[in-house]
N, C-alpha and C. Protein backbone atom coordinates (compact mmCIF):
# COMPACT_ATOMS: atom_id res chain seq x y z
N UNK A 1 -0.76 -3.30 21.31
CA UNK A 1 -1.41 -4.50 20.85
C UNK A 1 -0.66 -5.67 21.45
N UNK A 2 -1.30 -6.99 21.95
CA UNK A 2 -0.71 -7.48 22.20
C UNK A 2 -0.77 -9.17 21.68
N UNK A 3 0.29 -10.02 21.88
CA UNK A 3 -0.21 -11.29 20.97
C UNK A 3 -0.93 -12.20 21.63
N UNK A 4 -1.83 -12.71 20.89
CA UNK A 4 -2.40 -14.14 21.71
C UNK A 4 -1.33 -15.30 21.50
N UNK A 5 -1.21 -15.69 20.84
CA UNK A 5 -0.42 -16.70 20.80
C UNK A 5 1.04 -16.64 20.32
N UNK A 6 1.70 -17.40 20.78
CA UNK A 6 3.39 -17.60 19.97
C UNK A 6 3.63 -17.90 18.41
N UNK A 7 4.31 -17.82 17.70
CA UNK A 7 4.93 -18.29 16.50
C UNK A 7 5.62 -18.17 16.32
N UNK A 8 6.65 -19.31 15.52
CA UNK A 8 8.03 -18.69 15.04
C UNK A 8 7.52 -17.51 13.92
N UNK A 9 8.59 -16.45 13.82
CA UNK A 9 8.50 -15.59 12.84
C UNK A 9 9.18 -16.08 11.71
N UNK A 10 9.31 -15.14 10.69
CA UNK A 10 9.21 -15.62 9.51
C UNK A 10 10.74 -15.01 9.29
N UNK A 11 11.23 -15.25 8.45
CA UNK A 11 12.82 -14.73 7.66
C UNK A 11 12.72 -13.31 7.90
N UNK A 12 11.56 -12.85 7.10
CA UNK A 12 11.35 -11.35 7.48
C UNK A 12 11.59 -10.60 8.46
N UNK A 13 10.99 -11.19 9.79
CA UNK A 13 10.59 -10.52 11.24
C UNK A 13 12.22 -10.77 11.46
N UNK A 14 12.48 -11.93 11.36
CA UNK A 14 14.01 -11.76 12.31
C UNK A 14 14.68 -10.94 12.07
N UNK A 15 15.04 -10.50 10.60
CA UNK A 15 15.88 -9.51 10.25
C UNK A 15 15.62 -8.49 10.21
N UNK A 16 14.45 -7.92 10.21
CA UNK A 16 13.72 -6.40 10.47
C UNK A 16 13.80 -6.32 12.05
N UNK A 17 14.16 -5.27 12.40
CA UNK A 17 14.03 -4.65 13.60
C UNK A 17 13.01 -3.60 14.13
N UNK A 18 12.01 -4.35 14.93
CA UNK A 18 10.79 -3.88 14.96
C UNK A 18 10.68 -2.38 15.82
N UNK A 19 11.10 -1.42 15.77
CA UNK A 19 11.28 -0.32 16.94
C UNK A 19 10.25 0.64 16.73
N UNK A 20 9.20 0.78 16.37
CA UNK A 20 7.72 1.40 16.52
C UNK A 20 6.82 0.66 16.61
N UNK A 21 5.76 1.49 17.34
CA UNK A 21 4.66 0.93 17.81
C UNK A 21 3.71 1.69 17.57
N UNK A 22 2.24 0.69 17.03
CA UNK A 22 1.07 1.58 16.71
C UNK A 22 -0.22 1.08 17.70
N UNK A 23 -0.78 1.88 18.15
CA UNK A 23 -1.23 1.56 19.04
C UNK A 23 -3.03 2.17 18.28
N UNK A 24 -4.26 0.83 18.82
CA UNK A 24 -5.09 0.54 17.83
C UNK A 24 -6.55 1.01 19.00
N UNK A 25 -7.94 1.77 18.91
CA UNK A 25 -8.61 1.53 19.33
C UNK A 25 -9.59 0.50 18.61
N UNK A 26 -10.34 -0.10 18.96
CA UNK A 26 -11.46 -1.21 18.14
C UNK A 26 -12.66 -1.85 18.65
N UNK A 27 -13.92 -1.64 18.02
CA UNK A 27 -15.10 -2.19 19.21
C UNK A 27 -14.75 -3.41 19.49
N UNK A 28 -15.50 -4.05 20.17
CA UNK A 28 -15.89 -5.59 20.34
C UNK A 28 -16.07 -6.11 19.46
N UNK A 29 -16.55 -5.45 18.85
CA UNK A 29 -17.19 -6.87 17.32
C UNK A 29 -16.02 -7.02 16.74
N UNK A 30 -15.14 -5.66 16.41
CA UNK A 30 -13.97 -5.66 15.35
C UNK A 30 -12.92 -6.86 16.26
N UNK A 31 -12.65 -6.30 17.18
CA UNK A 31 -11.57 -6.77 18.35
C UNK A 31 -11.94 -9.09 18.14
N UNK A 32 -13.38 -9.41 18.33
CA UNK A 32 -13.75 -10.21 18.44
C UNK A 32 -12.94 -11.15 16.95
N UNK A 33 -13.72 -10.54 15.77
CA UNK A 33 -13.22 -10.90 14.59
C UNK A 33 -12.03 -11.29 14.03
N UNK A 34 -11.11 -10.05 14.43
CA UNK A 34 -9.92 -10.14 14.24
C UNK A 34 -9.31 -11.31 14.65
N UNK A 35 -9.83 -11.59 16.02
CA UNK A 35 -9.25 -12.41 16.87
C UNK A 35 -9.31 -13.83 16.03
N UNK A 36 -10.93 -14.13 15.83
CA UNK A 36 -11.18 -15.45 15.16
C UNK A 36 -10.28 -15.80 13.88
N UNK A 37 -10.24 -14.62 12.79
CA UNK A 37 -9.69 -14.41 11.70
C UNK A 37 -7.99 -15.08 11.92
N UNK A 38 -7.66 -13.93 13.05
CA UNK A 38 -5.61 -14.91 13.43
C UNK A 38 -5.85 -16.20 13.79
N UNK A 39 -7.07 -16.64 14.70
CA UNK A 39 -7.04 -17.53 15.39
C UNK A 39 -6.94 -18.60 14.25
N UNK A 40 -7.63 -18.80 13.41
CA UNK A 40 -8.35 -19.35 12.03
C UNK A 40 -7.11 -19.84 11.17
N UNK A 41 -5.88 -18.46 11.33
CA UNK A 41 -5.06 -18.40 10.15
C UNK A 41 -3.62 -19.05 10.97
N UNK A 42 -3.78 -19.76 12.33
CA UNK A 42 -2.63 -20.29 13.35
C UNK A 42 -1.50 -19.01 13.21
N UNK A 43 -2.14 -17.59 13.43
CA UNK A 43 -1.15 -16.56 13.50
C UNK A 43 -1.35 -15.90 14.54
N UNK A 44 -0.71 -14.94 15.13
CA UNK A 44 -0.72 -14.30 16.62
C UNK A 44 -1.54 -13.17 15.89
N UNK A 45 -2.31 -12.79 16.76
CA UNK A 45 -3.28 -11.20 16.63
C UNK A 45 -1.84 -10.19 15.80
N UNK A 46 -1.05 -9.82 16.61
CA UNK A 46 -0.42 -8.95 15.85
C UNK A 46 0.47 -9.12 14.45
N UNK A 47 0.98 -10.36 14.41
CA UNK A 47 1.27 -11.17 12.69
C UNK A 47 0.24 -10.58 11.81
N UNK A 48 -1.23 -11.08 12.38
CA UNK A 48 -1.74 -11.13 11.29
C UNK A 48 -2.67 -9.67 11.05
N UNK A 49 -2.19 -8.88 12.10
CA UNK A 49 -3.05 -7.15 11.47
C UNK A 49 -2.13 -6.84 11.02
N UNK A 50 -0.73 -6.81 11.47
CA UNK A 50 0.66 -6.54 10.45
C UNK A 50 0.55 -6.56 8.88
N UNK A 51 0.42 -8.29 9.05
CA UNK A 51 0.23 -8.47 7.47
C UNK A 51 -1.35 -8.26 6.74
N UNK A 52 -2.22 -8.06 7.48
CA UNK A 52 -2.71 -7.73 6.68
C UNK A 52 -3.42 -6.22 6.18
N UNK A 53 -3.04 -5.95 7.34
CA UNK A 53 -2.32 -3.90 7.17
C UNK A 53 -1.18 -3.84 6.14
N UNK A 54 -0.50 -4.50 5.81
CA UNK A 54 0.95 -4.20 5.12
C UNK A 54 0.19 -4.80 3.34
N UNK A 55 -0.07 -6.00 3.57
CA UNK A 55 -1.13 -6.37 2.10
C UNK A 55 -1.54 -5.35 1.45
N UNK A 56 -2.70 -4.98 2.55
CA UNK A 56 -3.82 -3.43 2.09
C UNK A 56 -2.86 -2.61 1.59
N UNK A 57 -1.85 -1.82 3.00
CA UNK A 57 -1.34 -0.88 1.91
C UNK A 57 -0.42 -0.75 0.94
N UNK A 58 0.02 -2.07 0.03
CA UNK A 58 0.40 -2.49 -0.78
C UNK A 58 -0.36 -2.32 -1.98
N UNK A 59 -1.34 -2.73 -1.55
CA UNK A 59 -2.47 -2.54 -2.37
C UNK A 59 -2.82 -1.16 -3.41
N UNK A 60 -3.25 -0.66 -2.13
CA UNK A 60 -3.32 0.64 -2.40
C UNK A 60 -2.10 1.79 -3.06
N UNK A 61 -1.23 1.35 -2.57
CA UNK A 61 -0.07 2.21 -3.39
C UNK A 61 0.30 1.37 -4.51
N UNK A 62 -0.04 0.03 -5.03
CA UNK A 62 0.08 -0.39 -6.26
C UNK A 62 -0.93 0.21 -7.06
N UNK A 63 -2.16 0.01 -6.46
CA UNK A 63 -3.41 1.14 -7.37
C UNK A 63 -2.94 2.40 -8.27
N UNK A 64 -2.14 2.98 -7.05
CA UNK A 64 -1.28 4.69 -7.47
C UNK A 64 0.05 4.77 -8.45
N UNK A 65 -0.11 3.63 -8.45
CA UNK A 65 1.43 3.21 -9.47
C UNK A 65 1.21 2.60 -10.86
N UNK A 66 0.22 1.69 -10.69
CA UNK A 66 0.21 0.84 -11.92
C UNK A 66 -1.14 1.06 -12.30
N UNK A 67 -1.64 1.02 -13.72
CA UNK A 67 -2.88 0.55 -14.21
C UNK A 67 -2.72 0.20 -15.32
N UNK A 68 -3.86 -0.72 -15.64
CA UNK A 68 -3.92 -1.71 -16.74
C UNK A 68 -4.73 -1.87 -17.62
N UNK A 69 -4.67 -1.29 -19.25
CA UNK A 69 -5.07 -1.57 -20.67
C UNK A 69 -5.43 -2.80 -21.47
N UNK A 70 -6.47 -2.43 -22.37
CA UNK A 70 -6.21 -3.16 -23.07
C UNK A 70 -5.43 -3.21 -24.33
N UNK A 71 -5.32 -3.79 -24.85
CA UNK A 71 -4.31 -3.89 -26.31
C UNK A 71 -4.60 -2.11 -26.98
N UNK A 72 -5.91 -2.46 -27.32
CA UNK A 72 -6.00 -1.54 -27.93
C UNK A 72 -6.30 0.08 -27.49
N UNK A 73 -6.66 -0.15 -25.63
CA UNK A 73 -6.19 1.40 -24.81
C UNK A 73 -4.72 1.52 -24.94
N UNK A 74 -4.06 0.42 -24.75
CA UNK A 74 -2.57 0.73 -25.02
C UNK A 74 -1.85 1.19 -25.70
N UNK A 75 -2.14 0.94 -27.05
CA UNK A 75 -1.93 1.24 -28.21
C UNK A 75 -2.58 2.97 -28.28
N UNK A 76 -3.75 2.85 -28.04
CA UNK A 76 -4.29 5.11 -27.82
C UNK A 76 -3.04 5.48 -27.18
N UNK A 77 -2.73 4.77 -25.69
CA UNK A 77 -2.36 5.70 -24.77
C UNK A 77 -0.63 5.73 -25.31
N UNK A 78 -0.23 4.85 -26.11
CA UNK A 78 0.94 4.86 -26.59
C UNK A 78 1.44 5.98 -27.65
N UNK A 79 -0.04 6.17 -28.63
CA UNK A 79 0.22 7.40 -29.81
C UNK A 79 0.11 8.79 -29.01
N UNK A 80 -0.46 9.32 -28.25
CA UNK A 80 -0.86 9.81 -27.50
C UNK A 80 0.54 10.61 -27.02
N UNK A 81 1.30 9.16 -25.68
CA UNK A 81 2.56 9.81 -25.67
C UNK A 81 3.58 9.83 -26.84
N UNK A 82 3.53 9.40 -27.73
CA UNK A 82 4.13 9.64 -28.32
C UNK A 82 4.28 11.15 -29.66
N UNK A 83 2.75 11.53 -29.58
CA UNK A 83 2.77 12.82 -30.07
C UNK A 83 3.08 14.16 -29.30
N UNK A 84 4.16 15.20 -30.25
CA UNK A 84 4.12 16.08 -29.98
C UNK A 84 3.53 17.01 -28.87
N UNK A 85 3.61 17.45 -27.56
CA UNK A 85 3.07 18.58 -27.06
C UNK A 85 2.85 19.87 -27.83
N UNK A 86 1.71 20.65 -27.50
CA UNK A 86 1.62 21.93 -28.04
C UNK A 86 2.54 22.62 -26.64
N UNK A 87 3.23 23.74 -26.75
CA UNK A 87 3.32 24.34 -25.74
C UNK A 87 2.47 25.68 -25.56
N UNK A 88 1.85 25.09 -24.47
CA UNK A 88 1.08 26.46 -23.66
C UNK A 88 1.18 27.23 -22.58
N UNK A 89 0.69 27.87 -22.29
CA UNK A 89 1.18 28.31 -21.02
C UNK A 89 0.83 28.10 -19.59
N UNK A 90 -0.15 27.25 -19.74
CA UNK A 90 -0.61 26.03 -18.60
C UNK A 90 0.63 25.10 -18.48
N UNK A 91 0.61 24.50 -19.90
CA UNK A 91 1.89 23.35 -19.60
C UNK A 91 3.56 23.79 -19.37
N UNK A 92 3.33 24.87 -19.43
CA UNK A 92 4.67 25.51 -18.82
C UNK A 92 4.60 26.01 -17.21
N UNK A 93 3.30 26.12 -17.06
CA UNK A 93 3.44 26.76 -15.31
C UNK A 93 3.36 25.43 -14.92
N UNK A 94 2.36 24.52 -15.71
CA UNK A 94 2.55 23.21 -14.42
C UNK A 94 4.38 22.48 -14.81
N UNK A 95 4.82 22.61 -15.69
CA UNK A 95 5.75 21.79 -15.70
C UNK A 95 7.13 23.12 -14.42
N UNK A 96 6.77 24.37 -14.35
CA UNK A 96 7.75 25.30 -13.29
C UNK A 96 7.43 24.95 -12.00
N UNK A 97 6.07 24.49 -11.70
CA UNK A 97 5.48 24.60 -10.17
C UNK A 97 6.12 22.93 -9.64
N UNK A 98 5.97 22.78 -8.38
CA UNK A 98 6.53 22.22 -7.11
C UNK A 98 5.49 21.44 -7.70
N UNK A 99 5.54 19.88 -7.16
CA UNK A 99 5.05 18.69 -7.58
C UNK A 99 3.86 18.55 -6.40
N UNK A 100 2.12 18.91 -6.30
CA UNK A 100 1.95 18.43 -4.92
C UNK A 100 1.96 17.39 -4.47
N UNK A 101 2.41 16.36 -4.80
CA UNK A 101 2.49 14.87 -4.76
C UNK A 101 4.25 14.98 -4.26
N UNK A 102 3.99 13.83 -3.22
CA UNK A 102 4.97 13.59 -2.18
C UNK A 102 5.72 12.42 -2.85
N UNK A 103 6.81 12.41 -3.65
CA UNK A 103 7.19 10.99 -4.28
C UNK A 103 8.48 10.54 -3.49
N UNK A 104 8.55 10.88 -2.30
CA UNK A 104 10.13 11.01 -1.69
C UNK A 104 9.69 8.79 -1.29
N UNK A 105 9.03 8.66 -1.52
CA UNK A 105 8.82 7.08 -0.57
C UNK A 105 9.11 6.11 -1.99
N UNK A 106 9.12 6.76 -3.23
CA UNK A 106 9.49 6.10 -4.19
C UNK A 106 10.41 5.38 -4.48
């Protein structure tokens, strides 16, 4: 990818050391857009798919992390954990088995 225009970088960029590269196919229309969109936002093409690739998947892994109640779901989901487990023997194989969820980025 390459930049259209210059900018100073931000506190961030200087101190991060940028040593990978992702390399993007994109039609015309997308390629076009993008362009207007940095152009629009006085950011270089690659600033601003950075950030707003990095936004998104912020996004998205906040989705996987957090969700939000109301008073009174809160209050269910609070008695809830707070009661007793039965033990069964489901909740004993899932609590022996390997996690399939990858939490090492946590």
């Amino acid at each position: 990818m390459t930049t259209t225009s210059a900018s100073a970088p931000t506190d961030h960029e200087t101190r991060t050391s940028k040593d990978s590269r992702i390399n993007l196919r994109v039609s015309t229309r997308q390629n076009q857009l993008i362009r207007r969109a940095a152009s629009a936002t006085d950011r270089s093409l690659t600033d601003f798919v950075l950030e707003s690739a990095a936004e998104r998947a912020e996004q998205i892994l906040a989705d996987r992390r957090w969700f939000i109640l109301s008073e009174d779901e809160f209050t269910t989901f609070q008695d809830l954990l707070d009661r007793p487990l039965e033990h069964t023997d489901e909740l004993r194989q899932l609590l022996t088995e390997r996690s399939p969820i990858d939490l090492s980025d946590l």
